[in-house]
Every structure is written in structure tokens, then in C-alpha cells.
Protein backbone atom coordinates (compact mmCIF):
# COMPACT_ATOMS: atom_id res chain seq x y z
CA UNK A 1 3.88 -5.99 -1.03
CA UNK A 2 1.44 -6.07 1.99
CA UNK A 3 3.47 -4.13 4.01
CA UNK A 4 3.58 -1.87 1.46
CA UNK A 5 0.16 -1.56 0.93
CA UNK A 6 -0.83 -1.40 4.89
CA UNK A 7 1.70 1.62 5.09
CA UNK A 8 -0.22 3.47 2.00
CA UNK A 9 -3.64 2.56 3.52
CA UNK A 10 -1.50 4.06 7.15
CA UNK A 11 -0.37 7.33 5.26
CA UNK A 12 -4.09 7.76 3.81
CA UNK A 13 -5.73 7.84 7.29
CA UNK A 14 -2.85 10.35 8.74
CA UNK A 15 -3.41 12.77 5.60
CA UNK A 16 -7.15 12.72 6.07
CA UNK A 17 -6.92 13.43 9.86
CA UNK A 18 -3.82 16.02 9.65
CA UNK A 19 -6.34 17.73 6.84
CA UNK A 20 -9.00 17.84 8.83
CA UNK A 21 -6.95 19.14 11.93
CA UNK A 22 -5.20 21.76 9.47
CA UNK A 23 -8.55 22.88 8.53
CA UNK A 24 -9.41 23.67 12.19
CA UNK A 25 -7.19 26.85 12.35
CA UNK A 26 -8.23 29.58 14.82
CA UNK A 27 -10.88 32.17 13.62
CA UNK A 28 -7.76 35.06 13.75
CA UNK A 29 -5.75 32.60 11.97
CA UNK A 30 -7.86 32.05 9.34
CA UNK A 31 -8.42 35.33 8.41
CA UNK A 32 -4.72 35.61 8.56
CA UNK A 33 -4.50 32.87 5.80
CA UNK A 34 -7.65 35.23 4.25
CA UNK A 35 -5.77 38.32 4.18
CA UNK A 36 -1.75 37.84 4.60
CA UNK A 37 -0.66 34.16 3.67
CA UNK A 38 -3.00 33.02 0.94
CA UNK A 39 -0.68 30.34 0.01
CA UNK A 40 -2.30 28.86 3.07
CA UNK A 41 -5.69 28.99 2.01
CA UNK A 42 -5.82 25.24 0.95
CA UNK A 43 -5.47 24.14 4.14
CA UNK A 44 -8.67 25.69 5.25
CA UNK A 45 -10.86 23.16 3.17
CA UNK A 46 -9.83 19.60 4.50
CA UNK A 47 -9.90 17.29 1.84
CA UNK A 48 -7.53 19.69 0.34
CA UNK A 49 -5.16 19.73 3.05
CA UNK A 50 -5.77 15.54 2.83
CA UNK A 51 -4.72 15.05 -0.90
CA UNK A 52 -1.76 17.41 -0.78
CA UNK A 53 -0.68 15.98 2.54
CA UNK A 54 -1.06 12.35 0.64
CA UNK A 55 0.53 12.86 -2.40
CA UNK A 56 3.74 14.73 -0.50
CA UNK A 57 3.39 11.15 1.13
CA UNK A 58 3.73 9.41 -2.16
CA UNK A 59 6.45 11.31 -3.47
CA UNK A 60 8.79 10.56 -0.27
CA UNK A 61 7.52 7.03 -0.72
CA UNK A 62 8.39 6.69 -4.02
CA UNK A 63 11.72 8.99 -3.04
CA UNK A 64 12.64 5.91 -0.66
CA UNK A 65 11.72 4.02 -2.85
CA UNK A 66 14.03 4.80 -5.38
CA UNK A 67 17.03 5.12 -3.28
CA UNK A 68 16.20 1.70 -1.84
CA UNK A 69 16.74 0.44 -5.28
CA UNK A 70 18.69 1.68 -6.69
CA UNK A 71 21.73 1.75 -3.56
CA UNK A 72 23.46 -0.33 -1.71
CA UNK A 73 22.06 -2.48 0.71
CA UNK A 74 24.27 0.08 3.24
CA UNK A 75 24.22 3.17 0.94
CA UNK A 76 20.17 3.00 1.30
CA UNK A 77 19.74 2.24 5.20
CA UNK A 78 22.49 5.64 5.49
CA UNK A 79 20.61 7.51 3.62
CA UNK A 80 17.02 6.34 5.32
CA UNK A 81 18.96 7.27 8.94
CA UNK A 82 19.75 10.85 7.46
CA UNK A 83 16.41 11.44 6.32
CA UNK A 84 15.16 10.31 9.42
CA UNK A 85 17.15 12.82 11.19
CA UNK A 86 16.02 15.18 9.10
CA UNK A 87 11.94 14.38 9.79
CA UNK A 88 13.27 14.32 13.41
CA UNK A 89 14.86 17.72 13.05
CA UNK A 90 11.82 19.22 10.77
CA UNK A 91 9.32 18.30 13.79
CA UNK A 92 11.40 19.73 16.14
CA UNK A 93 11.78 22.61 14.55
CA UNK A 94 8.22 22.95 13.84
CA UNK A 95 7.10 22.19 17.30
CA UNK A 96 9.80 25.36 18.07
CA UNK A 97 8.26 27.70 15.52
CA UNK A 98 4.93 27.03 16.74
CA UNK A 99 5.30 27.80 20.41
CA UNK A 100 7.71 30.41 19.60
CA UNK A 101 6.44 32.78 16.47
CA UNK A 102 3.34 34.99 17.52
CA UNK A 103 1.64 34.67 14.38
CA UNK A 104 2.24 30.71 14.37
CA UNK A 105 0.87 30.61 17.72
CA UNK A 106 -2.46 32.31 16.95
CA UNK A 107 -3.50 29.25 14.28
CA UNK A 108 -4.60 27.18 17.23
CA UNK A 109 -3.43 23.46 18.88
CA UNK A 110 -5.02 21.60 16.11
CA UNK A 111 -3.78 23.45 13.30
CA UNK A 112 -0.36 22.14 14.62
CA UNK A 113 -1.49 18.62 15.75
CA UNK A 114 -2.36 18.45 11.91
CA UNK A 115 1.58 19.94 10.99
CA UNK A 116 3.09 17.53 13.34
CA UNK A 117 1.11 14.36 12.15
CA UNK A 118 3.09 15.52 8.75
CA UNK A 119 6.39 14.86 10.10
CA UNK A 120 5.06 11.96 11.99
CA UNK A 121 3.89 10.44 8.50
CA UNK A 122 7.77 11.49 7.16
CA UNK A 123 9.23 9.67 9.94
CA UNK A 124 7.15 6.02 9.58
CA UNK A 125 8.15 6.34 5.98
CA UNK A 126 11.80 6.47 6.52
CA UNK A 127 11.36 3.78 9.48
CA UNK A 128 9.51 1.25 6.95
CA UNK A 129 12.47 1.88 4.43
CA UNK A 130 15.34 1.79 7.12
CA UNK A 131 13.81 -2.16 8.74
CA UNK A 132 13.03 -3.71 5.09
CA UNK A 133 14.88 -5.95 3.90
CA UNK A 134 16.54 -5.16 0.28
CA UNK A 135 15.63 -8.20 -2.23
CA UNK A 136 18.25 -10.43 -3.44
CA UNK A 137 17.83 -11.06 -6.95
CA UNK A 138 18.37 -14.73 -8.08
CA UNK A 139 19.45 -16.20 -11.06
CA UNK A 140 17.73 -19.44 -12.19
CA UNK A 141 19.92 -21.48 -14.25
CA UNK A 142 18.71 -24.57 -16.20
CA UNK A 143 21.89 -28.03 -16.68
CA UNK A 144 22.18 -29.95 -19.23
CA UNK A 145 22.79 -33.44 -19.43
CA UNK A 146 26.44 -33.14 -18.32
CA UNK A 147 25.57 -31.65 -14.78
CA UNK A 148 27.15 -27.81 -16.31
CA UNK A 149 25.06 -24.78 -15.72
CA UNK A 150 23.44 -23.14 -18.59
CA UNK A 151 22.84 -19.27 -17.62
């Protein structure tokens, strides 16, 4: 539970600084969020950017979660490894957009620091999930006078 909890409080401060950075786009690329890709505009105001960088956090969490429970001991740490290969591949591919689209390019350095802290947030998720431990979960049973156990 408190490594859970230090890896929420971890997440938090790497949504608040990729918002921030996402809000630092280029003057050219902001007006290109302005004018051409509005769905963009929430990342010009940086808590915005924050809480919709958090909660995608959340949902992976609770994603991994999920899996983690309900799988396999082996089922769950495959499935952690592929989605780790898949954050791996995302921030690739992201850092390969960004120095090779035009229009990508123009949003500045720190408008893709912020983009790549995403992945790197992705990534630390699937690493907490892939190195813990899945629970055991023990039966307590109660003898009678005999020496039997009673379930």
C-alpha cells in the first residue's frame, strides 16, 4: 500500500510538470493549436494538461491493476512486459514524430519534454506492476478438539 501510494504521489508530480511543459508550446505552435488543431487547446492552460495527464495515469494504474488481479501470477508479468514494450515503442515513436514532422517540430523542446515525461510516467507504471509481488491469499482454518481442520 505505500508503494502504491509513493507511485500516485510520483505520477502527480510528473503530470503537473509534463502540464506545465505542454503548456510552453512555441508562439507558431500555439496559434497552430488556435487555428488548426483545437483538440489541442487544453494543453495550452497547464493545470489542464496536469489533470488529464493524471487521470490517463489512473486509468493505466487501475488498467494494471486489474490485470494484476485478476491473472496469473505469469499471465500478469506477460502482459506488464508487452505493455512495457508498447510505452517503449510509443516514446520512440513520439521522439520520431517530433524530430521528423514539420508541424510537430515547430511546438518547441518543451512541448515535447512534457509528451515524453507521458510515456515516461506509462513506463514506471508498467515497471511497478511487472517487480510486485502478486499476494497469496491464505486460508485461516480454526481445529477442533480432535486436531482436524475446520475450514
Amino acid at each position: 500500500m505505500k508503494r502504491s501510494f509513493l507511485l500516485v504521489v510520483l505520477l502527480a508530480c510528473i503530470s503537473v510538470v509534463s502540464g506545465y511543459l505542454m503548456s510552453k508550446a512555441s508562439w507558431i505552435g500555439r496559434v497552430g493549436m488556435t487555428l488548426f488543431y483545437r483538440e489541442y487547446n487544453l494543453l495550452k492552460i497547464w493545470w489542464q494538461g496536469a489533470i488529464a495527464v493524471f487521470l490517463f495515469f489512473m486509468l493505466l494504474y487501475a488498467l494494471h491493476s486489474f490485470l494484476q488481479k485478476r491473472s496469473g501470477a505469469a499471465t500478469a508479468r506477460f502482459i506488464h512486459l508487452i505493455l512495457l514494450l508498447a510505452a517503449a515503442a510509443g516514446l520512440y515513436l513520439t521522439y520520431d514524430d517530433f524530430t521528423t514532422d514539420f508541424s510537430h517540430g515547430l511546438l518547441g523542446r518543451r512541448f515535447h519534454y512534457g509528451f515524453y515525461l507521458v510515456w515516461v510516467g506509462w513506463i514506471l507504471i508498467c515497471l511497478f506492476f511487472l517487480f510486485k509481488r502478486k499476494t497469496q491469499k491464505t486460508v485461516i482454518t480454526d481445529q477442533d478438539k480432535t486436531g482436524k481442520a475446520i475450514v
